[in-house]
N, C-alpha and C. Protein backbone atom coordinates (compact mmCIF):
# COMPACT_ATOMS: atom_id res chain seq x y z
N UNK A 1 131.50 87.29 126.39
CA UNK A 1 130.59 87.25 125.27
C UNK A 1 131.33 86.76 124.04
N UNK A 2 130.89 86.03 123.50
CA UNK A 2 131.21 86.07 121.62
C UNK A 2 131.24 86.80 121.04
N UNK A 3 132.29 86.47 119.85
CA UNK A 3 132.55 87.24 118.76
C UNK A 3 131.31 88.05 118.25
N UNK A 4 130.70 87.44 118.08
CA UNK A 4 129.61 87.64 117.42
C UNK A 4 128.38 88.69 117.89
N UNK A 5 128.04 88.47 119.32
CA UNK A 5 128.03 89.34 120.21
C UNK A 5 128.76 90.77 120.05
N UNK A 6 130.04 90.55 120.26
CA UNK A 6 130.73 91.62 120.57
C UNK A 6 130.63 92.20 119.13
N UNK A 7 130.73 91.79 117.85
CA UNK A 7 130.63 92.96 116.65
C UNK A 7 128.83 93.41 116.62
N UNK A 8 128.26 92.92 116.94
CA UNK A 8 126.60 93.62 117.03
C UNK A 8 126.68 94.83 118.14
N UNK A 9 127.64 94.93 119.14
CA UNK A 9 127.52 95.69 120.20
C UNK A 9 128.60 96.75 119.22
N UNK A 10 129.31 96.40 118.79
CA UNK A 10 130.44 97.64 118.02
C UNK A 10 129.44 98.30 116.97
N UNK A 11 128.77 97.62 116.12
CA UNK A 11 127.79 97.67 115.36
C UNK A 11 126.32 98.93 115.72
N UNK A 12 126.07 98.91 117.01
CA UNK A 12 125.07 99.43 117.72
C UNK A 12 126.04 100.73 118.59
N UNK A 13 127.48 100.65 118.14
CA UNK A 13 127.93 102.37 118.96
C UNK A 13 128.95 102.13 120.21
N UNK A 14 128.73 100.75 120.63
CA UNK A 14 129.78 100.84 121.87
C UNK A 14 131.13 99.89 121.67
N UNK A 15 131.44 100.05 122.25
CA UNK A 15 133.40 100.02 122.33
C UNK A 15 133.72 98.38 122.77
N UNK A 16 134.34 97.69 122.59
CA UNK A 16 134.65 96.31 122.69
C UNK A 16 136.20 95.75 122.73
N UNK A 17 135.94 94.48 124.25
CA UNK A 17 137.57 94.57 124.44
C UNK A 17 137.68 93.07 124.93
N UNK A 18 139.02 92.13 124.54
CA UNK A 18 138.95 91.15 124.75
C UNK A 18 139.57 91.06 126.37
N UNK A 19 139.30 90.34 127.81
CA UNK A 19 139.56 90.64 128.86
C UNK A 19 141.22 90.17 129.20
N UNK A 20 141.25 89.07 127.87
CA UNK A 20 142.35 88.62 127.81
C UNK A 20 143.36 88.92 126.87
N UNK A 21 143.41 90.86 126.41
CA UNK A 21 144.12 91.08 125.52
C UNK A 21 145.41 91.87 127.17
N UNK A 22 146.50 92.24 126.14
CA UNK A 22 147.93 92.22 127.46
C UNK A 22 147.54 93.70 128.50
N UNK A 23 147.10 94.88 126.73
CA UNK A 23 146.76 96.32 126.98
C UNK A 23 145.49 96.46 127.71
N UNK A 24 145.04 96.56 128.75
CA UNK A 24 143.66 96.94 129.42
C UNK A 24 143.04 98.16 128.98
N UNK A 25 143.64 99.20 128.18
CA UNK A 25 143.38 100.06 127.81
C UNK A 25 142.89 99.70 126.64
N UNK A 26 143.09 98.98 125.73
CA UNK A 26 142.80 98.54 124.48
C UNK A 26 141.53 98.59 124.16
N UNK A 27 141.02 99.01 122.93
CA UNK A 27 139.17 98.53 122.62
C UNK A 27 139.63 98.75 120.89
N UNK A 28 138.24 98.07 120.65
CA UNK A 28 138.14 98.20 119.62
C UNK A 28 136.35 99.19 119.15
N UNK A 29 136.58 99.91 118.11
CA UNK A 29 134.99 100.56 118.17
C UNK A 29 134.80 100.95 116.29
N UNK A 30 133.83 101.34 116.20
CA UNK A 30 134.04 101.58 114.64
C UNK A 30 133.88 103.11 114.30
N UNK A 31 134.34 102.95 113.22
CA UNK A 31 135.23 104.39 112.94
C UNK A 31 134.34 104.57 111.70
N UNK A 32 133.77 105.86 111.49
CA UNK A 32 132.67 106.22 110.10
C UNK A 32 133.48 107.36 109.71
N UNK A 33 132.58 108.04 108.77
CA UNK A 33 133.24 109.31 108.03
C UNK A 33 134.60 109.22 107.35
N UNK A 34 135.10 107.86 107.12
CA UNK A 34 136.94 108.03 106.50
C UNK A 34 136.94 108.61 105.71
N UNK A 35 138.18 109.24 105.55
CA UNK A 35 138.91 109.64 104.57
C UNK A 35 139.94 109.81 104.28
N UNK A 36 140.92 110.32 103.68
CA UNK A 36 142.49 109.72 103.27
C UNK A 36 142.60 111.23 102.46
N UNK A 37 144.20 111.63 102.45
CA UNK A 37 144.74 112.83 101.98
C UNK A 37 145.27 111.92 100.92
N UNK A 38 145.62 111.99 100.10
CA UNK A 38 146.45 111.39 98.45
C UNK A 38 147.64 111.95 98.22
N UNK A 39 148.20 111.41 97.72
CA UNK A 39 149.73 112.31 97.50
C UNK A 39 149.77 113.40 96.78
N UNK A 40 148.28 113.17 95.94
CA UNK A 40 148.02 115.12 95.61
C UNK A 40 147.75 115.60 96.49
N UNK A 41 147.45 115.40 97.16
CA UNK A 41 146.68 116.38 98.38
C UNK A 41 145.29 116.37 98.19
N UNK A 42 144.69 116.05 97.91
CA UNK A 42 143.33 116.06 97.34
C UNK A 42 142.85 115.08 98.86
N UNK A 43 141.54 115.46 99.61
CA UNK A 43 140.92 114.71 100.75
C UNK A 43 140.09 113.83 100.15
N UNK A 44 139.98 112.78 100.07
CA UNK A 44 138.98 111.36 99.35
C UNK A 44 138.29 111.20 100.48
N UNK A 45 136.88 111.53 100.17
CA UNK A 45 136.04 110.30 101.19
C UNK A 45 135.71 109.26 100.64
N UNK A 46 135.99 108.63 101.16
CA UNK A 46 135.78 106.64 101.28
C UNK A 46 134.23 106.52 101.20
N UNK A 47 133.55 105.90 100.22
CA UNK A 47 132.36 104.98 100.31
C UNK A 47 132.26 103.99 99.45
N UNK A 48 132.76 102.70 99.83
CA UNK A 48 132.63 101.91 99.17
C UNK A 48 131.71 101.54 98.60
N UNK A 49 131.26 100.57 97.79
CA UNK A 49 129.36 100.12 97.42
C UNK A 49 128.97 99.09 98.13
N UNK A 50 129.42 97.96 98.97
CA UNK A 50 129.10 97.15 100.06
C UNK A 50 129.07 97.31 101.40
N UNK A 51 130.37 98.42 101.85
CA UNK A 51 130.37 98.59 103.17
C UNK A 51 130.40 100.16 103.58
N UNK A 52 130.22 100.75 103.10
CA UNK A 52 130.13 102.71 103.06
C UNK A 52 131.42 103.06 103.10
N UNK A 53 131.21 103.75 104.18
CA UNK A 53 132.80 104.25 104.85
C UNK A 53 133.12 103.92 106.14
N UNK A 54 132.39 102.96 106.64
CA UNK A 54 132.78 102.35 107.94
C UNK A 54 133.73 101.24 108.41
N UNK A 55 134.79 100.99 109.38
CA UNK A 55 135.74 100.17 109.47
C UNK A 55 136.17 100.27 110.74
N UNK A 56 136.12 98.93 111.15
CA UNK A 56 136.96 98.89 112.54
C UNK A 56 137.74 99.48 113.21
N UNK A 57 137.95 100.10 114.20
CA UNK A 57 139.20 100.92 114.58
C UNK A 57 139.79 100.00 116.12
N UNK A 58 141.12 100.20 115.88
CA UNK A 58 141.55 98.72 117.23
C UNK A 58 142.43 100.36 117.88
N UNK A 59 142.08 100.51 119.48
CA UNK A 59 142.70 101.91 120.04
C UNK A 59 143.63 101.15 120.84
N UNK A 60 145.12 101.30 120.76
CA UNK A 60 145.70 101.49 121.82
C UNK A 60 146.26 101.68 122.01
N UNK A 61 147.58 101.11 123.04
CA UNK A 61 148.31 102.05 123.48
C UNK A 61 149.35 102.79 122.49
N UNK A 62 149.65 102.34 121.22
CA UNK A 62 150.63 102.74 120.03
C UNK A 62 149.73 103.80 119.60
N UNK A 63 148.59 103.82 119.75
CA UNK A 63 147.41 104.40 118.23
C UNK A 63 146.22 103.94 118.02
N UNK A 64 145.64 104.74 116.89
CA UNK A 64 144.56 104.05 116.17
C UNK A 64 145.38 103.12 115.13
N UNK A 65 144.48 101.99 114.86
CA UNK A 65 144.97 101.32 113.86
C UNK A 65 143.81 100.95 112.93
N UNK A 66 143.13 101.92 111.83
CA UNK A 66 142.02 101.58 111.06
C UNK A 66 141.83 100.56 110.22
N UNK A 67 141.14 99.79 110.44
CA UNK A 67 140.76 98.51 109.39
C UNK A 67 141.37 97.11 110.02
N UNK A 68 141.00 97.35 111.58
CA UNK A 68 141.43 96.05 112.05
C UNK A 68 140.99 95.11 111.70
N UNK A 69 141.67 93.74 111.60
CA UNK A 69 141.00 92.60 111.59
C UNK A 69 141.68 92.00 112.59
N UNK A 70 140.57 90.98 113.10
CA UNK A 70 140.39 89.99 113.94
C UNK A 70 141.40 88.88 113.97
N UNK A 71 141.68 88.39 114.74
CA UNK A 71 142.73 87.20 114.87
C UNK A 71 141.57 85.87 114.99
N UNK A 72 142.04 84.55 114.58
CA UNK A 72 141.43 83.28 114.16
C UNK A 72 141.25 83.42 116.25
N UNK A 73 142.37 83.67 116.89
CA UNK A 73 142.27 83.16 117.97
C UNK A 73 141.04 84.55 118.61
N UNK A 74 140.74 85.69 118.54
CA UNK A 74 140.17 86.76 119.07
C UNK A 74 138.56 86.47 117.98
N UNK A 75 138.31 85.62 117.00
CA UNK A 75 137.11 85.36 116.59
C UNK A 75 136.43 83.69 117.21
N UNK A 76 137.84 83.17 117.74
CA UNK A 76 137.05 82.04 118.44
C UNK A 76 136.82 82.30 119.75
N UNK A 77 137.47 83.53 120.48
CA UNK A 77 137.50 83.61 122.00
C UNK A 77 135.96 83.67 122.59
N UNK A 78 135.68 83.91 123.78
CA UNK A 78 134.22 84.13 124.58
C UNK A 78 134.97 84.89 125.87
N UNK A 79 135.47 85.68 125.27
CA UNK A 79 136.20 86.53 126.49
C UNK A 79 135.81 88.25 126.12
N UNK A 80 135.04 88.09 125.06
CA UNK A 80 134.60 89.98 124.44
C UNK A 80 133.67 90.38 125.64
N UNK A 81 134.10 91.85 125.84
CA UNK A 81 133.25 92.76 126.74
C UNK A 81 133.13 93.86 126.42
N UNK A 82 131.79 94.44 126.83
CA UNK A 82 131.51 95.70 126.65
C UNK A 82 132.29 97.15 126.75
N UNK A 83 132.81 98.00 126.55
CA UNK A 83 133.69 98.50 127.51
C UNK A 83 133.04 99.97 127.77
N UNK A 84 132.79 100.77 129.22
CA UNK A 84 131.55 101.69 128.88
C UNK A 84 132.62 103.04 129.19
């Protein structure tokens, strides 16, 4: 599937993975509710005024990594799949 494809399906709740990434375990899904501790300590929730508090999350085998972005080569691919 396409890029494009594949962020409407992340978009709608389910999990998304390129077939040709190295990690098979890998997905990407979106992540709501953020928030961040501050060096006061104080818990911030995140809502921006364009995009709320929602942001990509890329899972794998290192971690979460919040606020992924896309590679030129992983937004031109047709290799995105569902992952259930």
């Amino acid at each position: 599937m396409t890029f494009g494809k594949a962020i409407e399906a992340v978009k709608n709740g389910r999990r998304i993975s390129r077939s040709g990434w190295n990690g098979k375990s890998q997905y990407v899904e979106l992540a709501t509710c953020i928030s961040y501790k501050n060096p006061s300590g104080e818990i911030v929730n995140v809502n921006h005024d364009a995009i709320g508090n929602q942001a990509l999350a890329f899972v794998g085998t290192s971690g979460v990594q919040l606020g992924w972005l896309a590679s030129q080569a992983d937004m031109l691919a047709d290799d995105w799949q569902v992952i259930e």
